[in-house]
C-alpha atoms as a PDB file:
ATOM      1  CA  UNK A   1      16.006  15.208   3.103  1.00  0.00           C
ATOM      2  CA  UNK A   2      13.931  12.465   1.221  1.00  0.00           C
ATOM      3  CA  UNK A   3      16.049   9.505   0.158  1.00  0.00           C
ATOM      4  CA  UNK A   4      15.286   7.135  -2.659  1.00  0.00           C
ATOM      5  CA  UNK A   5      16.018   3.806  -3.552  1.00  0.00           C
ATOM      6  CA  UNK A   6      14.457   1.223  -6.051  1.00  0.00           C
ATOM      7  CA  UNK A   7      14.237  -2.193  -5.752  1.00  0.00           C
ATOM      8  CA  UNK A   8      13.884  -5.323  -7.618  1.00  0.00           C
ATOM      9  CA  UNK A   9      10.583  -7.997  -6.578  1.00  0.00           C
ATOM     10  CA  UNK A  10       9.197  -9.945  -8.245  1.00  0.00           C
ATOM     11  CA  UNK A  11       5.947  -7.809  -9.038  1.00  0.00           C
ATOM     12  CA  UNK A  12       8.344  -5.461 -10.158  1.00  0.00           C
ATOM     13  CA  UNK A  13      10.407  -1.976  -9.413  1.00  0.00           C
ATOM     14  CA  UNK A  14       9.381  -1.061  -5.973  1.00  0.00           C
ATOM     15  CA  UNK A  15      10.449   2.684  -4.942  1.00  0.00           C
ATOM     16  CA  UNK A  16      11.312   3.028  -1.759  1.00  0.00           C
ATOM     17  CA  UNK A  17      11.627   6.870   0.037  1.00  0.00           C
ATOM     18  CA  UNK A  18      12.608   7.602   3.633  1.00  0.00           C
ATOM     19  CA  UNK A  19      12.951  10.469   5.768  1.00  0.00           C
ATOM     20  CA  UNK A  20      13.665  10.852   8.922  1.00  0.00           C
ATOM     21  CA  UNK A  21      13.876   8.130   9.883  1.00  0.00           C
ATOM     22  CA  UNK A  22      10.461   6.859   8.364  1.00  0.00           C
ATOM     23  CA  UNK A  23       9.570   5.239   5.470  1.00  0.00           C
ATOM     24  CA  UNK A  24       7.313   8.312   3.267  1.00  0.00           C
ATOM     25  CA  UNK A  25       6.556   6.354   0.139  1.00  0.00           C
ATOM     26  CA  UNK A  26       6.640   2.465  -0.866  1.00  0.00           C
ATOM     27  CA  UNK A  27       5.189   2.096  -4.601  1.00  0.00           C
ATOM     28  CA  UNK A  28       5.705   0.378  -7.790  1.00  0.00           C
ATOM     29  CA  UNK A  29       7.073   2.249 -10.567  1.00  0.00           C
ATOM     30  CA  UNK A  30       8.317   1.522 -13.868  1.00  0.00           C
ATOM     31  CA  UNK A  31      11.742   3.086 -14.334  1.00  0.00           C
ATOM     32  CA  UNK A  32      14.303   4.491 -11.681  1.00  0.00           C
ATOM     33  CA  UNK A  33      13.917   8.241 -11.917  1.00  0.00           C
ATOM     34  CA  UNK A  34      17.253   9.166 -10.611  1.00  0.00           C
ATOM     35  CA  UNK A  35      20.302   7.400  -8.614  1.00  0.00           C
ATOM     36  CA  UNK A  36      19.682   5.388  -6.085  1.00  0.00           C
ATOM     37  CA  UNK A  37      20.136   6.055  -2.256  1.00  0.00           C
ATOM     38  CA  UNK A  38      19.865   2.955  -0.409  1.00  0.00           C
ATOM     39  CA  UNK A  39      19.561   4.034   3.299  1.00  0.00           C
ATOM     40  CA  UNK A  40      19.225   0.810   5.917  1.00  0.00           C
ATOM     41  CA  UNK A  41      15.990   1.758   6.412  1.00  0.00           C
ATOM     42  CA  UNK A  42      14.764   1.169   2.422  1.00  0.00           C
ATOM     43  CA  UNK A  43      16.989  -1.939   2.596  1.00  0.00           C
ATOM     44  CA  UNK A  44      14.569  -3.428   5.183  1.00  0.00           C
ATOM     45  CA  UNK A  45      11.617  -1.745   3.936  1.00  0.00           C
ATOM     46  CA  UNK A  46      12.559  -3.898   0.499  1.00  0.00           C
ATOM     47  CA  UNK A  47      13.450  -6.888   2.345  1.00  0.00           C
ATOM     48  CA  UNK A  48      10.383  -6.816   3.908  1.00  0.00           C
ATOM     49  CA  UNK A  49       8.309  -6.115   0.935  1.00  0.00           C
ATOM     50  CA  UNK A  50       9.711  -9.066  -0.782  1.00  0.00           C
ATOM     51  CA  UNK A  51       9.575 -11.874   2.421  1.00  0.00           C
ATOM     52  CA  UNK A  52       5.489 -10.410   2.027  1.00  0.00           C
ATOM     53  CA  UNK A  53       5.145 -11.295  -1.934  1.00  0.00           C
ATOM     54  CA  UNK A  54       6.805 -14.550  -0.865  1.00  0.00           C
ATOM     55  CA  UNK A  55       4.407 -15.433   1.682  1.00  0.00           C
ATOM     56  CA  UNK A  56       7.015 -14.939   4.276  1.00  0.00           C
ATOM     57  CA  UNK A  57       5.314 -12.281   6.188  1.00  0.00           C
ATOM     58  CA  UNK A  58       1.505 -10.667   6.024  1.00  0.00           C
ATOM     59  CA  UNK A  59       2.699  -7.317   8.388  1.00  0.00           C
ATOM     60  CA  UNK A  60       5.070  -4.873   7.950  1.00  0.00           C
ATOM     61  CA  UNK A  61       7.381  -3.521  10.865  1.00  0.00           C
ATOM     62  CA  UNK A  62       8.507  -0.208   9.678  1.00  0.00           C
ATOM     63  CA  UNK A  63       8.283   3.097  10.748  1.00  0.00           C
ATOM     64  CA  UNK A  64       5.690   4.954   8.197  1.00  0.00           C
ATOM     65  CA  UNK A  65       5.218   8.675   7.859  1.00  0.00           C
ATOM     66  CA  UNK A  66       2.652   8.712   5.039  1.00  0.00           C
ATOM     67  CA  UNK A  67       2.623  12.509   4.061  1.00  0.00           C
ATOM     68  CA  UNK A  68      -1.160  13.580   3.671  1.00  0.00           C
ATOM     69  CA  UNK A  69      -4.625  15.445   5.172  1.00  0.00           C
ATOM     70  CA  UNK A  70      -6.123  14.411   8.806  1.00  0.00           C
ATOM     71  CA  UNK A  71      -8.956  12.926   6.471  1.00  0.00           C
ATOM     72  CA  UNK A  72      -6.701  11.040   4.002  1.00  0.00           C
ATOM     73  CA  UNK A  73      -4.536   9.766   7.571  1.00  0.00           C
ATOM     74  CA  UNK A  74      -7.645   8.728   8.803  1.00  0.00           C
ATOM     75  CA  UNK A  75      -8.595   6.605   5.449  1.00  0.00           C
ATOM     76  CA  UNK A  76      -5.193   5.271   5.505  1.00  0.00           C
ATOM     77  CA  UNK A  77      -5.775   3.556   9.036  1.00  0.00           C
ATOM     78  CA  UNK A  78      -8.434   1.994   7.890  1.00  0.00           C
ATOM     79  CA  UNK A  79      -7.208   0.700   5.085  1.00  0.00           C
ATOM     80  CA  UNK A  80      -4.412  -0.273   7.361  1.00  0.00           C
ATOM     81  CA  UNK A  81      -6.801  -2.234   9.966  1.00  0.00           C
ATOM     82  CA  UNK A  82      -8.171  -4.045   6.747  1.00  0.00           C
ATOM     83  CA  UNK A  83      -6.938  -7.856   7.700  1.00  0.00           C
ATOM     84  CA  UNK A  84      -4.578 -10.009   5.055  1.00  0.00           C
ATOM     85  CA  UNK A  85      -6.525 -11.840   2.880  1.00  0.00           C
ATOM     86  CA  UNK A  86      -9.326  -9.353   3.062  1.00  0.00           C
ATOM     87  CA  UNK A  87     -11.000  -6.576   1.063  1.00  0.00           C
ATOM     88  CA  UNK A  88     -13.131  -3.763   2.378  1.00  0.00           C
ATOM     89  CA  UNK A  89     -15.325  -1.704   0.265  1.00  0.00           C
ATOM     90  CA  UNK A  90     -15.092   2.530  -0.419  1.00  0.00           C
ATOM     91  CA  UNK A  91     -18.419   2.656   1.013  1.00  0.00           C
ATOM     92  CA  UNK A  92     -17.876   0.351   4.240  1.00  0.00           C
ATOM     93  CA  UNK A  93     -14.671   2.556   4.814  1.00  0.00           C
ATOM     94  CA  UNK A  94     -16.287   5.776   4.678  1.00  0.00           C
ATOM     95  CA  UNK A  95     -18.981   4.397   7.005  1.00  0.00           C
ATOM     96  CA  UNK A  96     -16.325   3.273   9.353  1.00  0.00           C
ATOM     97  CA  UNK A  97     -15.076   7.000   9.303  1.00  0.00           C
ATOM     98  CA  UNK A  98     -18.703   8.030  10.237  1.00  0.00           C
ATOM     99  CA  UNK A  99     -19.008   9.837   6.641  1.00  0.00           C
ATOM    100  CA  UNK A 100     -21.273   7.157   5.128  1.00  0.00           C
ATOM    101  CA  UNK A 101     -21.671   9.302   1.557  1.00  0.00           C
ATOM    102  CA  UNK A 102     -18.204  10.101   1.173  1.00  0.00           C
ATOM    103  CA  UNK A 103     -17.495   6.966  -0.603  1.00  0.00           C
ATOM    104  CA  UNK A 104     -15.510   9.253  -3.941  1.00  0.00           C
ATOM    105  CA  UNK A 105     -13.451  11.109  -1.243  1.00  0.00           C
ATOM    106  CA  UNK A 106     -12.383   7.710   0.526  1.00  0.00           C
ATOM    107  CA  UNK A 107     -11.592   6.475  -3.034  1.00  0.00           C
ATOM    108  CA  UNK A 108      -9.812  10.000  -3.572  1.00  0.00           C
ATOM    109  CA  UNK A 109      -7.672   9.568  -0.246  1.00  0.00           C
ATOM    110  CA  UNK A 110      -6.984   5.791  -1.213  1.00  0.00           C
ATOM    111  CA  UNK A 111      -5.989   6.767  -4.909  1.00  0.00           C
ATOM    112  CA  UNK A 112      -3.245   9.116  -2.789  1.00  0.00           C
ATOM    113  CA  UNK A 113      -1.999   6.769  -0.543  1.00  0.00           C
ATOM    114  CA  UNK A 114       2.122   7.403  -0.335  1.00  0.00           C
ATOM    115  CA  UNK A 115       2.815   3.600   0.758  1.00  0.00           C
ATOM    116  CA  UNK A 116       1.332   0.609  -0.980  1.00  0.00           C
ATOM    117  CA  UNK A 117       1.709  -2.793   0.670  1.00  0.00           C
ATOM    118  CA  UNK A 118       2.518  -1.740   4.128  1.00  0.00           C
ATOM    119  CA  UNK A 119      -1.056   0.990   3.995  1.00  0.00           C
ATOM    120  CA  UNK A 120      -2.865  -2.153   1.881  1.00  0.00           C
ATOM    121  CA  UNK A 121      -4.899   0.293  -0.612  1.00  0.00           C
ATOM    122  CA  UNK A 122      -5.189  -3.031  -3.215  1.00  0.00           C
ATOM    123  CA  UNK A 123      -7.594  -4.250  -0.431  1.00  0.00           C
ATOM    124  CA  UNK A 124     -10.133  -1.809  -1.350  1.00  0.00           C
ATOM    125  CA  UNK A 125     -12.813  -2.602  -3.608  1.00  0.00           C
ATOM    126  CA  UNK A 126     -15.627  -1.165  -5.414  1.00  0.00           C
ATOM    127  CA  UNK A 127     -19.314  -1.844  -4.305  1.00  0.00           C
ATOM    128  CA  UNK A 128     -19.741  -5.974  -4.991  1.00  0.00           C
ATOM    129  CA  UNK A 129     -15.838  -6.866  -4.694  1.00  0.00           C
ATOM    130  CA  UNK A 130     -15.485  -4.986  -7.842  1.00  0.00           C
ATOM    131  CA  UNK A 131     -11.720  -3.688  -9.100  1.00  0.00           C
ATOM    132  CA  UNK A 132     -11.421  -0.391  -8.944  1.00  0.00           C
ATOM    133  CA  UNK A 133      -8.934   1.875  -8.897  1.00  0.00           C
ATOM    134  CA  UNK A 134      -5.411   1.339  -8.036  1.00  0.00           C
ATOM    135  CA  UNK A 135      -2.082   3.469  -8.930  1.00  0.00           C
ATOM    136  CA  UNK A 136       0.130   0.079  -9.388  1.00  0.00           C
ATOM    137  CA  UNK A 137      -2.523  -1.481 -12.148  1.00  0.00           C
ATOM    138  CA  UNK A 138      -5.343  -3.552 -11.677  1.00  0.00           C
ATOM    139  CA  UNK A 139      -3.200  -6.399 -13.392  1.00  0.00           C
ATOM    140  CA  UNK A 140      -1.449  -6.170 -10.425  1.00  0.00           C
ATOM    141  CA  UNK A 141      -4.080  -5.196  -7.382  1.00  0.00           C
ATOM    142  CA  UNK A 142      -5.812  -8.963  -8.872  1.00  0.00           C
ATOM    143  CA  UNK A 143      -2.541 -10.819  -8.695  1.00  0.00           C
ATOM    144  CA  UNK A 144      -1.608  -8.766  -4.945  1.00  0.00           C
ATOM    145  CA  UNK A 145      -5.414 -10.233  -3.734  1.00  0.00           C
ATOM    146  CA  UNK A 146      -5.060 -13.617  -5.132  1.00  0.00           C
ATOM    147  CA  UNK A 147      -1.552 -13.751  -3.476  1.00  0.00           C
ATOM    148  CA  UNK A 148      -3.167 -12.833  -0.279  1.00  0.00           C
ATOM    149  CA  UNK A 149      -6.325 -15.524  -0.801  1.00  0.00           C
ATOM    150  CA  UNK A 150      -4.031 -18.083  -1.594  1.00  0.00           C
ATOM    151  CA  UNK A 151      -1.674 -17.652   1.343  1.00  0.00           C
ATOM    152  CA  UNK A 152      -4.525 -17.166   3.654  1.00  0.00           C
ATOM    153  CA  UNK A 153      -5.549 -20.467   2.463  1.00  0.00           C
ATOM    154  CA  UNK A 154      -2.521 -22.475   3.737  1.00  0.00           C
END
C-alpha cells in the first residue's frame, strides 16, 4: 500500500510516496491532499531532497520504483544519466533511445515522470536550451537549473 507524506523545502511542498520499500513518486504540489504518512523511507527521501536544494548533495541514494511503460522507463534513465549542472534536449534524448523522431513522445514520457529531482526531468530542454514543459512550473524548472549552474560553478 502507497504511503504519503509531504514535506516542507524551500522550493516548496514536496510529496513524497513509497511502496514497498521504494520511493514511487517525489513531486511538488501545492496543498497536502490527505494526512500524512511519514514512513523512514520519505523521511530520507525529504532529507535528501532538501541537503540537494542546499547544495549539499547533487545524487540521490534512494530506492526508486517509478511506475510507468518500458518506453517511458527507458526515457527516465536517460534523463537520469543527464549530469548535474546539465541539460539535454527532447530530441538528443530520443536519439539516444535510437528513436531520433520521437522527440513529442520523449517529451510525453518526461511530462509523466513519477519522481522529480531524483529522475532530473527539469534538465530537459526544448530544441536551443529552450523551457519547455515541466509539471512543477517553469518558474521553478529556471530557478532548479540556475541552482544547479551555480553550484556547479563552485
Amino acid at each position: 500500500m502507497e504511503t504519503v507524506a509531504c514535506y516542507d523545502t524551500k522550493m516548496g511542498l514536496l510529496l513524497v510516496a513509497c511502496e514497498g520499500g521504494a520511493v514511487t513518486r517525489l513531486q511538488w504540489v501545492t496543498e497536502r491532499s490527505r494526512p500524512d504518512e511519514p514512513t523512514p523511507l520519505s523521511d530520507e527521501a525529504a532529507e535528501q531532497a532538501r541537503a540537494w536544494l542546499d547544495g549539499r548533495r547533487r545524487t540521490f541514494e534512494l530506492p526508486l520504483d517509478p511506475r510507468g511503460t518500458d518506453f517511458q522507463r527507458a526515457v527516465w534513465r536517460q534523463v537520469s544519466a543527464i549530469p548535474y549542472g546539465a541539460t539535454r534536449s527532447y530530441g538528443e534524448i530520443a536519439a539516444a533511445l535510437g528513436r531520433p523522431t520521437a522527440s513529442r513522445a520523449v517529451g510525453a514520457a518526461v511530462g509523466r515522470n513519477p519522481i522529480w529531482l531524483a529522475i532530473p526531468c527539469h534538465r530537459v530542454v526544448g530544441r536551443g536550451g529552450a523551457l519547455t514543459g515541466y509539471a512543477g512550473g517553469l518558474e521553478r524548472k529556471a530557478r532548479l537549473l540556475e541552482l544547479e549552474r551555480n553550484e556547479k560553478s563552485r
